[in-house]
C-alpha atoms as a PDB file:
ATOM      1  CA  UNK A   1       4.437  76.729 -31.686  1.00  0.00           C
ATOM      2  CA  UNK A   2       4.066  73.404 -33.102  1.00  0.00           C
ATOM      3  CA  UNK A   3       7.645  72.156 -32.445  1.00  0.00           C
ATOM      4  CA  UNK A   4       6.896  73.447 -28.565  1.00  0.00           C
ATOM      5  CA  UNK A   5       3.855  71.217 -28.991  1.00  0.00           C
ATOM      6  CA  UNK A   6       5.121  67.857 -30.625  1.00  0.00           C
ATOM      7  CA  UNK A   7       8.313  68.631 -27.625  1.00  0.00           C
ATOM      8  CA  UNK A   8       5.730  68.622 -25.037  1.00  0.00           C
ATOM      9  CA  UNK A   9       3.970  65.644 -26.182  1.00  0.00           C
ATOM     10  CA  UNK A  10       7.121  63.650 -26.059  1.00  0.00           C
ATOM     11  CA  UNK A  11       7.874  64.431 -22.754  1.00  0.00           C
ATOM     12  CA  UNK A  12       4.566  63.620 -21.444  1.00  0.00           C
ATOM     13  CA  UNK A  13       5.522  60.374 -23.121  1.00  0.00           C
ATOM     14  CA  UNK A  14       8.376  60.106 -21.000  1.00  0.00           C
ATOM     15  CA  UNK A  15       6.947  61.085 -18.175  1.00  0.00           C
ATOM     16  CA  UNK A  16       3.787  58.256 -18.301  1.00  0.00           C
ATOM     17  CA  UNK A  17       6.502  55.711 -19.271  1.00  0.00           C
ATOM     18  CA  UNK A  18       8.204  56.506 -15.749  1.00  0.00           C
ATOM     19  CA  UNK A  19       5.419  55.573 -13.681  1.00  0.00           C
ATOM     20  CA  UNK A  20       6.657  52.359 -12.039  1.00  0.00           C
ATOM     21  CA  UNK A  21       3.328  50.271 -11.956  1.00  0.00           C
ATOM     22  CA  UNK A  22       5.381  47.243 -10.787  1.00  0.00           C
ATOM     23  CA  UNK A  23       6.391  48.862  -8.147  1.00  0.00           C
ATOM     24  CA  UNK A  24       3.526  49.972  -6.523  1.00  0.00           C
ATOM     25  CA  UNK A  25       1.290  47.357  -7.584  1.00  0.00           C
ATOM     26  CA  UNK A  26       4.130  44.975  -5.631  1.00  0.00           C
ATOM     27  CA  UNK A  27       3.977  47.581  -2.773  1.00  0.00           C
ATOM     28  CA  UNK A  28       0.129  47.724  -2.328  1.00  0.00           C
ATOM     29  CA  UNK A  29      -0.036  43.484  -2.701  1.00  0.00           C
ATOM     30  CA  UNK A  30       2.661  42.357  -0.254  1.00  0.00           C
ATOM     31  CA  UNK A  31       4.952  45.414   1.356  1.00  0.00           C
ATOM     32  CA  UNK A  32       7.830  44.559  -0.670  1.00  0.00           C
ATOM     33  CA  UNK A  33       9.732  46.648  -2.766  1.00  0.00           C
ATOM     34  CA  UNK A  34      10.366  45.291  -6.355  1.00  0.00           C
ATOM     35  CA  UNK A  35      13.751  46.817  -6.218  1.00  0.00           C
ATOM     36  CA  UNK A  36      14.944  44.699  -3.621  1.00  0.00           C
ATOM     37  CA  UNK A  37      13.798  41.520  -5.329  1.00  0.00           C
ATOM     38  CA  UNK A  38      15.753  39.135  -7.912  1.00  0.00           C
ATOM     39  CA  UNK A  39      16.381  41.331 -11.048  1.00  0.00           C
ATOM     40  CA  UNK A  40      15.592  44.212  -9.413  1.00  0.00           C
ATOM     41  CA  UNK A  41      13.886  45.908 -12.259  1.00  0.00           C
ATOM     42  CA  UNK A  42      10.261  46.850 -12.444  1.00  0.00           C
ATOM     43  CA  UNK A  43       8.650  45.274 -14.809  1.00  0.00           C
ATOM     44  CA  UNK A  44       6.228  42.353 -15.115  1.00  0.00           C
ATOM     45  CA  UNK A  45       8.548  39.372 -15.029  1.00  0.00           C
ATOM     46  CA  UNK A  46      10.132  40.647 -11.980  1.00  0.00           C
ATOM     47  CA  UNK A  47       6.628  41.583 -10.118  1.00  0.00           C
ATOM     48  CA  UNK A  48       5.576  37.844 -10.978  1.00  0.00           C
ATOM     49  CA  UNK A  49       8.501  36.713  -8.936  1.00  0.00           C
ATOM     50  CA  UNK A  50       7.827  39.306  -6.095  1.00  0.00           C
ATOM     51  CA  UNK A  51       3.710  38.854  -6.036  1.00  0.00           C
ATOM     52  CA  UNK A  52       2.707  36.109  -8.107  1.00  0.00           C
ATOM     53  CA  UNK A  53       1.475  35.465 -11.398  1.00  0.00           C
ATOM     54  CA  UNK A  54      -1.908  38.582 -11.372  1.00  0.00           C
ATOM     55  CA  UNK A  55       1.097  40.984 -10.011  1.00  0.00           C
ATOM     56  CA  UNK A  56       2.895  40.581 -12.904  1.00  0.00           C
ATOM     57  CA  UNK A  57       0.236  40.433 -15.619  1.00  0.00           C
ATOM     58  CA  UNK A  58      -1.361  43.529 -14.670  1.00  0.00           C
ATOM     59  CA  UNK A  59       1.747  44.967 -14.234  1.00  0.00           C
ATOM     60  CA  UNK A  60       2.558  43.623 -18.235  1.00  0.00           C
ATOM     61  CA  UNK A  61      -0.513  45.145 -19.063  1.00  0.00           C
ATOM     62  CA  UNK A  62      -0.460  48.355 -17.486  1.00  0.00           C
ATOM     63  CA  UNK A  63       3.086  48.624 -18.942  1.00  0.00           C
ATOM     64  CA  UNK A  64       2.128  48.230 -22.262  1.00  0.00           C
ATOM     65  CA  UNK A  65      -0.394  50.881 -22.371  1.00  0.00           C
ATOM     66  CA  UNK A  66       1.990  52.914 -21.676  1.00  0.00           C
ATOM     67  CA  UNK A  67       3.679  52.754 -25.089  1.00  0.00           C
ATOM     68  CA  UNK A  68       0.090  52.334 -26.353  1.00  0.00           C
ATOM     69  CA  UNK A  69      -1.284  55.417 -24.863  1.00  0.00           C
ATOM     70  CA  UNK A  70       1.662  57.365 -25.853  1.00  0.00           C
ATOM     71  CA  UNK A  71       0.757  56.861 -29.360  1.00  0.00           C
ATOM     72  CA  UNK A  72      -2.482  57.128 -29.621  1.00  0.00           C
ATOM     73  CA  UNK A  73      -2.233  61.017 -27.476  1.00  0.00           C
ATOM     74  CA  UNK A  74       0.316  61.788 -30.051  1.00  0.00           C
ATOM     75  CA  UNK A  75      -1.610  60.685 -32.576  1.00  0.00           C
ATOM     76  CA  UNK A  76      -4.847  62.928 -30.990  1.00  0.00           C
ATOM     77  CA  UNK A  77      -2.607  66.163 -30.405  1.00  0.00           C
ATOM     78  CA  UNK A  78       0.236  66.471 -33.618  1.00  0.00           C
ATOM     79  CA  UNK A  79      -0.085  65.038 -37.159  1.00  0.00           C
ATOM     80  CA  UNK A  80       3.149  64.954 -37.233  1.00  0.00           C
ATOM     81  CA  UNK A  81       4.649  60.935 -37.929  1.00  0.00           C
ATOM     82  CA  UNK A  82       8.049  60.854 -36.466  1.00  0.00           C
ATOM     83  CA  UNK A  83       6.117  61.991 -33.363  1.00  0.00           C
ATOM     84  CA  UNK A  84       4.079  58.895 -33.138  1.00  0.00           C
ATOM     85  CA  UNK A  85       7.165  57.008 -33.457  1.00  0.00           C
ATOM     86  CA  UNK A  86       9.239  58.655 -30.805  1.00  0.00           C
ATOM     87  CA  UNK A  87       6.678  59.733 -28.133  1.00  0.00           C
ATOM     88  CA  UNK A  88       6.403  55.686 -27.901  1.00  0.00           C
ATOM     89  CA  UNK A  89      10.635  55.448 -27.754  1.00  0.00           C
ATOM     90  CA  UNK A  90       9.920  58.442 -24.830  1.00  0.00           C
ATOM     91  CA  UNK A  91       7.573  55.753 -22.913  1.00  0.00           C
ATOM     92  CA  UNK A  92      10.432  53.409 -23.330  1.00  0.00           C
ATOM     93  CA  UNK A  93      12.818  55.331 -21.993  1.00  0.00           C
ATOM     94  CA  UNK A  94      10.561  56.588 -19.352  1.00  0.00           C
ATOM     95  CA  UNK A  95       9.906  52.971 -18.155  1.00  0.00           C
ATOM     96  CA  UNK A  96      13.566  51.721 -18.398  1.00  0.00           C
ATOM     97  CA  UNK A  97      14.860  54.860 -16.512  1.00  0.00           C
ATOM     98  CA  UNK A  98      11.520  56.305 -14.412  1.00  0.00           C
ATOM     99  CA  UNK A  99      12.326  59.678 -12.996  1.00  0.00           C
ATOM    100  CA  UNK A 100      10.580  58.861 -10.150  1.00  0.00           C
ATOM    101  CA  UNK A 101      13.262  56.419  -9.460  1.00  0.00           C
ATOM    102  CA  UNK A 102      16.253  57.506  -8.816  1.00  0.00           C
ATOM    103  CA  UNK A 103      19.134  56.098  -7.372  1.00  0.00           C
ATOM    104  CA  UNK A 104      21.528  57.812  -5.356  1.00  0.00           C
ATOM    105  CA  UNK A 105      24.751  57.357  -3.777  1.00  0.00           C
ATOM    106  CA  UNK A 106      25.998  58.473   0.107  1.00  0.00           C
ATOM    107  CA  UNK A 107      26.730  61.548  -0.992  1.00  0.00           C
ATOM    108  CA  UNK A 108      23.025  62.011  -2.514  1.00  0.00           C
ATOM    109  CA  UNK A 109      24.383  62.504  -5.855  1.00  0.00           C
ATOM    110  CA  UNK A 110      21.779  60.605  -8.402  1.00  0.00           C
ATOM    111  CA  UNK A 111      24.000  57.687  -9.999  1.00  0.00           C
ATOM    112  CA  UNK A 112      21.099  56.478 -12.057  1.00  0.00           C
ATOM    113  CA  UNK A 113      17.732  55.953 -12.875  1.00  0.00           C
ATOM    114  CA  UNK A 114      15.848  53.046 -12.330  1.00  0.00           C
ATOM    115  CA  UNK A 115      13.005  51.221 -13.799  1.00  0.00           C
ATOM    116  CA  UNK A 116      12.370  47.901 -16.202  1.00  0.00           C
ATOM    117  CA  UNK A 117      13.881  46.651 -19.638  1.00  0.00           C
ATOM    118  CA  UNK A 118      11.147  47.707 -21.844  1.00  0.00           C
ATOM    119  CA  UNK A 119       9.378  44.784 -23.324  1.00  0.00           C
ATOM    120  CA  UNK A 120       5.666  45.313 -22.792  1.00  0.00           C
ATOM    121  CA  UNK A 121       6.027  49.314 -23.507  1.00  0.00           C
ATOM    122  CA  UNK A 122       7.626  47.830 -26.540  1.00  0.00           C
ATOM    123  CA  UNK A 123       4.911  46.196 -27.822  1.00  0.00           C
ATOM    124  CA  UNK A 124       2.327  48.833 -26.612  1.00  0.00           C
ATOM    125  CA  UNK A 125       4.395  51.218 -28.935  1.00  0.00           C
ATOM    126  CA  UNK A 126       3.897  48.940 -31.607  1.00  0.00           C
ATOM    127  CA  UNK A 127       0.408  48.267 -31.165  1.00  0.00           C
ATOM    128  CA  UNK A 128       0.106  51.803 -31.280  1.00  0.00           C
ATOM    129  CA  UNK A 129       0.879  52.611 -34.232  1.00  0.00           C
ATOM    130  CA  UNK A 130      -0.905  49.525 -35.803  1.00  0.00           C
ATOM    131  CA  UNK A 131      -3.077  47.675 -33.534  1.00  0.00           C
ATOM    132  CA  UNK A 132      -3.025  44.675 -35.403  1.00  0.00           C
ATOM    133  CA  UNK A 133       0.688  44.305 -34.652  1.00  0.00           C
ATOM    134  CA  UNK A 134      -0.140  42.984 -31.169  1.00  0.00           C
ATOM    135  CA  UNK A 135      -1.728  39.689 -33.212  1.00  0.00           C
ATOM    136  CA  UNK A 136       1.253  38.703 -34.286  1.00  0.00           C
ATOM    137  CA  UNK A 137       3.719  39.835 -31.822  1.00  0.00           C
ATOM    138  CA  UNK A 138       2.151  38.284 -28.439  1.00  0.00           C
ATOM    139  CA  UNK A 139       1.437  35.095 -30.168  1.00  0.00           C
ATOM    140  CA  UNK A 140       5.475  35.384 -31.580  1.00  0.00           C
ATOM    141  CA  UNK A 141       6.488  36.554 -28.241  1.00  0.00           C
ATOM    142  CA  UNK A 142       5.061  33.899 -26.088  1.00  0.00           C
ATOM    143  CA  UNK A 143       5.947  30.942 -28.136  1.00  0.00           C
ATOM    144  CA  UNK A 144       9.769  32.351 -28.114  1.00  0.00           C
ATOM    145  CA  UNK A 145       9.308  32.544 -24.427  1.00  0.00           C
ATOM    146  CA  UNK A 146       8.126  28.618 -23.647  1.00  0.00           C
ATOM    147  CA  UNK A 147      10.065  27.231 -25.966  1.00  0.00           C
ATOM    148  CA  UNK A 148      14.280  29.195 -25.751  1.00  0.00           C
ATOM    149  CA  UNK A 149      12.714  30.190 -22.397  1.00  0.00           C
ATOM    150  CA  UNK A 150      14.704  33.300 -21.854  1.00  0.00           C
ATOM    151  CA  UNK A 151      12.922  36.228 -20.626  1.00  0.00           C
ATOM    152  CA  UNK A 152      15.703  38.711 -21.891  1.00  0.00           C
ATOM    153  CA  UNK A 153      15.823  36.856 -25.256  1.00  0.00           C
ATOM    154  CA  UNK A 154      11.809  37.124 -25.679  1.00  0.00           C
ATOM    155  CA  UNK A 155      12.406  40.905 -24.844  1.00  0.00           C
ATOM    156  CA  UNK A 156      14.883  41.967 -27.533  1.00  0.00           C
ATOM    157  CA  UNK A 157      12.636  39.635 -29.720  1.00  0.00           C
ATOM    158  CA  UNK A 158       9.830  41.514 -29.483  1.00  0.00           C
ATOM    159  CA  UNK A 159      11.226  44.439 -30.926  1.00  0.00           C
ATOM    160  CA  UNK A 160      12.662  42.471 -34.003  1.00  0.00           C
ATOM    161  CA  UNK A 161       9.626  41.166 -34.703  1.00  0.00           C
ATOM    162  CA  UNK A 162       8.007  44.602 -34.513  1.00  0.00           C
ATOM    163  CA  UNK A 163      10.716  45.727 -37.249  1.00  0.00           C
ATOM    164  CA  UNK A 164       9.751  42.780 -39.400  1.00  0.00           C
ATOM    165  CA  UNK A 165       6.213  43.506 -39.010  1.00  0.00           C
ATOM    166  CA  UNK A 166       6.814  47.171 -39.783  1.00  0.00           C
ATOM    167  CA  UNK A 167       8.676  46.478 -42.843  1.00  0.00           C
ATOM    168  CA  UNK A 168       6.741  44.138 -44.439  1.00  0.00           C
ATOM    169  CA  UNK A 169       3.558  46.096 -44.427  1.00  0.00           C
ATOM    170  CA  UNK A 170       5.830  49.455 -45.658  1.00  0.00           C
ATOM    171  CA  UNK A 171       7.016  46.967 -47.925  1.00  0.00           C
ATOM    172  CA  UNK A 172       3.813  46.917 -49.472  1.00  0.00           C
ATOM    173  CA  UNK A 173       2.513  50.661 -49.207  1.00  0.00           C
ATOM    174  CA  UNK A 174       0.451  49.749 -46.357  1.00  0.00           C
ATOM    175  CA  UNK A 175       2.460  51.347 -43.531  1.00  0.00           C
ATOM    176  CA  UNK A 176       4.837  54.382 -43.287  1.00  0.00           C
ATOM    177  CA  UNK A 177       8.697  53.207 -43.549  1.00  0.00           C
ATOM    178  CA  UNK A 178       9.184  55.571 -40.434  1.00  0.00           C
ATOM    179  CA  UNK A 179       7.938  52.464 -38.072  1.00  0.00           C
ATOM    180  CA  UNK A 180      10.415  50.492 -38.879  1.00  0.00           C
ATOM    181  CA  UNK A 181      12.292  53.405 -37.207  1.00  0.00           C
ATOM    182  CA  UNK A 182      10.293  52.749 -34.069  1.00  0.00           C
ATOM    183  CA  UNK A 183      11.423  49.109 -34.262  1.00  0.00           C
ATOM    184  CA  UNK A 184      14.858  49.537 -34.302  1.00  0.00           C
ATOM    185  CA  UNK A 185      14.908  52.541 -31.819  1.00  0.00           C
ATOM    186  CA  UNK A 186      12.760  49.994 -29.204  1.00  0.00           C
ATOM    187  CA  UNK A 187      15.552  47.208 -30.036  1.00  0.00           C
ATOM    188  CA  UNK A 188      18.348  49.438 -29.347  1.00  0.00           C
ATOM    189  CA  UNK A 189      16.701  50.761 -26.313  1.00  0.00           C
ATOM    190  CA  UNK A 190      16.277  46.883 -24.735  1.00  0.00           C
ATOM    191  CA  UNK A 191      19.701  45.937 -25.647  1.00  0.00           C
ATOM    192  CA  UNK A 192      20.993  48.754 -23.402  1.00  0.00           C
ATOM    193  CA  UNK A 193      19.047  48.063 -20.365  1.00  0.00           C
ATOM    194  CA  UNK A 194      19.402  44.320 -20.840  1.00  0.00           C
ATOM    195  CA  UNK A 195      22.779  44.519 -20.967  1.00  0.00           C
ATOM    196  CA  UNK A 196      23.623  42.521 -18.203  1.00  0.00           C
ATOM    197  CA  UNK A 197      21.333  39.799 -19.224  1.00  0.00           C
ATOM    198  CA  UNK A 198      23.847  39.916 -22.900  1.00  0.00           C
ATOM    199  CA  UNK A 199      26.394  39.436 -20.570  1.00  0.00           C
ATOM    200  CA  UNK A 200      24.802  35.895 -18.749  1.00  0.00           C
ATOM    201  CA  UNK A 201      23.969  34.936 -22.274  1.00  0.00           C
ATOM    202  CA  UNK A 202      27.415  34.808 -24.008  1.00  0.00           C
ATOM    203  CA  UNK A 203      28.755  33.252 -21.017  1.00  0.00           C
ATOM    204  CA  UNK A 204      25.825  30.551 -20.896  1.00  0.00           C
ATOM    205  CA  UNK A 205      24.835  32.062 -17.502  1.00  0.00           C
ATOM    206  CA  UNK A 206      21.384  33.506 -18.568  1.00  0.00           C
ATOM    207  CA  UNK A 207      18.462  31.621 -16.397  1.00  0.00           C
ATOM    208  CA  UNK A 208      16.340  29.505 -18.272  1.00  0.00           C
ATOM    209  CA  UNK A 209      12.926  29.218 -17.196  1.00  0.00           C
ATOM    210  CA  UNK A 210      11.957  25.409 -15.962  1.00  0.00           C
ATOM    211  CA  UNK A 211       8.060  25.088 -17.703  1.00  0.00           C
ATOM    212  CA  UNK A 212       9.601  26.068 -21.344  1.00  0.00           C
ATOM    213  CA  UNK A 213      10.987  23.547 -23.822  1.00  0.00           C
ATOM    214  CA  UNK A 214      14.418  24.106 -23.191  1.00  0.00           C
ATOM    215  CA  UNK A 215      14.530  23.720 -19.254  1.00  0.00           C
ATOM    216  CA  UNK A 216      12.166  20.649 -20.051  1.00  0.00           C
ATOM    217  CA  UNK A 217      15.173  19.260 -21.994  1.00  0.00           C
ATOM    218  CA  UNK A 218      17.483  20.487 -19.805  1.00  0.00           C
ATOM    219  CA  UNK A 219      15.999  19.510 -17.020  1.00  0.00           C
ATOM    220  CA  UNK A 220      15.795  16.008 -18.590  1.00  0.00           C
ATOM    221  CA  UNK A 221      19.271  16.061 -19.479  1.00  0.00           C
ATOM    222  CA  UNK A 222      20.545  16.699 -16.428  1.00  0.00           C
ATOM    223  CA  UNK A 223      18.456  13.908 -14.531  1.00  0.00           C
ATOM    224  CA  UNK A 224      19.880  11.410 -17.550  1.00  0.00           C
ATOM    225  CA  UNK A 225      23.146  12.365 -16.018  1.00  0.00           C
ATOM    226  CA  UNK A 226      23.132  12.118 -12.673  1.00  0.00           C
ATOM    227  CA  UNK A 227      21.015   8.521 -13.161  1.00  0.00           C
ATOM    228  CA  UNK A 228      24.602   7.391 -14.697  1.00  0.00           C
ATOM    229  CA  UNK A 229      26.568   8.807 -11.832  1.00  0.00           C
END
C-alpha cells in the first residue's frame, strides 16, 4: 500500500509540474500564446520576452513552487527520502514536458510534449528539501546570469550549484547524501531540454543578454571596431 502511495505522490508531482503558468499568465496579460514567441518554451525568461518583466517573475515564481510544493507534500504524505528527491525530479519533468501540452502532428499523432527547461522548478526542488539552499543558489544564480549572461548557462548552473550545496552539507552529516541525487537528476534533466541551447553554445551562437557584463564588453568591443572601420 505504501509503494501505491509514494507512486501516487510522484505523479501528482508530475502532474503540478505540468501546469504551464507561463502560458496562461501570458494568455490572460496580452492574448498571446508563449508558444508562438522567441524560444517557445514556457517558462519565465520566455514570458518576460512575451509580457514584460512582472509576466515573467511571477511566472519564475510560480514555477518554482512547483518543485517546492512537490517536496514539501511528499514530505507531509511518505517518510520515505528518495521520494522527496524524485517527486521534485517529477515536477521537473512535468514542467519541461506538461501533459497539458502536447504537440501533435497532421495526422494528430502526439510528437511531443511541450513545456520549459526547468530552472526555477529546479531550485524550488532544492529549496525543498533544504530551504536554506535558495540563499545561496539565487544569489549564485543571478550573479552567473549578469555577468556570462546566458540564460541557458545560468540554468544548468543552478543545478550544479544545488549538487555542491548538497554535498557539502552531506559532507558534514548535516544532510542526507541522497540530495546530491536530486542535484544531478535536475542537471541531467536541463541538459536534455536545453539541448538546443548546447548546441548555440559550442558553436558561439548562444544569445548573450545586452545589460550583463559580457554583452557590456561585447557590446563595447564591437563599437571599438566599427570606430576603426
Amino acid at each position: 500500500m505504501q509503494t501505491v502511495i509514494n507512486l501516487g505522490v510522484i505523479f501528482l508531482a508530475y502532474v503540478f509540474g505540468s501546469i504551464p503558468f507561463g502560458l496562461l499568465i501570458v494568455k490572460l496579460k496580452t492574448g498571446k500564446d508563449i508558444r508562438e514567441v522567441e524560444s517557445g518554451r514556457t517558462g519565465g525568461t520566455n514570458a518576460m520576452r512575451a509580457a514584460g518583466f512582472w509576466a515573467g517573475f511571477t511566472t519564475a515564481m510560480l514555477d518554482i513552487l512547483k518543485g517546492a510544493g512537490a517536496v514539501l507534500v511528499a514530505k507531509w504524505i511518505t517518510p520515505a527520502e528518495w521520494v522527496h528527491v524524485i517527486a521534485p525530479l517529477a515536477a521537473i519533468l512535468g514542467h519541461n514536458h506538461s501533459i497539458f501540452l502536447p504537440e501533435r502532428d497532421e495526422n494528430g499523432k502526439i510528437i511531443r510534449l511541450r513545456g520549459g527547461a526547468g530552472g526555477a522548478p529546479s531550485v524550488g526542488g532544492a529549496m525543498g528539501l533544504w530551504w536554506q539552499s535558495i540563499l545561496i543558489i539565487l544569489p549564485l544564480g543571478m550573479l552567473t546570469f549578469f555577468s556570462i549572461g546566458i540564460a541557458s548557462v545560468t540554468t544548468m548552473a543552478v543545478a550544479l550549484f544545488a549538487i555542491i550545496i548538497f554535498a557539502v552539507m552531506a559532507a558534514q552529516g548535516l544532510l542526507p547524501w541522497t540530495y546530491v541525487w536530486y542535484g544531478v537528476g535536475a542537471e541531467l534533466l536541463l541538459m536534455w531540454a536545453l539541448r538546443p541551447n548546447l548546441k548555440k553554445l559550442f558553436e558561439g551562437n548562444e544569445r548573450i543578454v545586452k545589460y550583463s557584463l559580457n554583452g557590456w564588453l561585447r557590446a563595447r568591443k564591437e563599437a571599438k571596431e566599427n570606430s576603426t572601420k
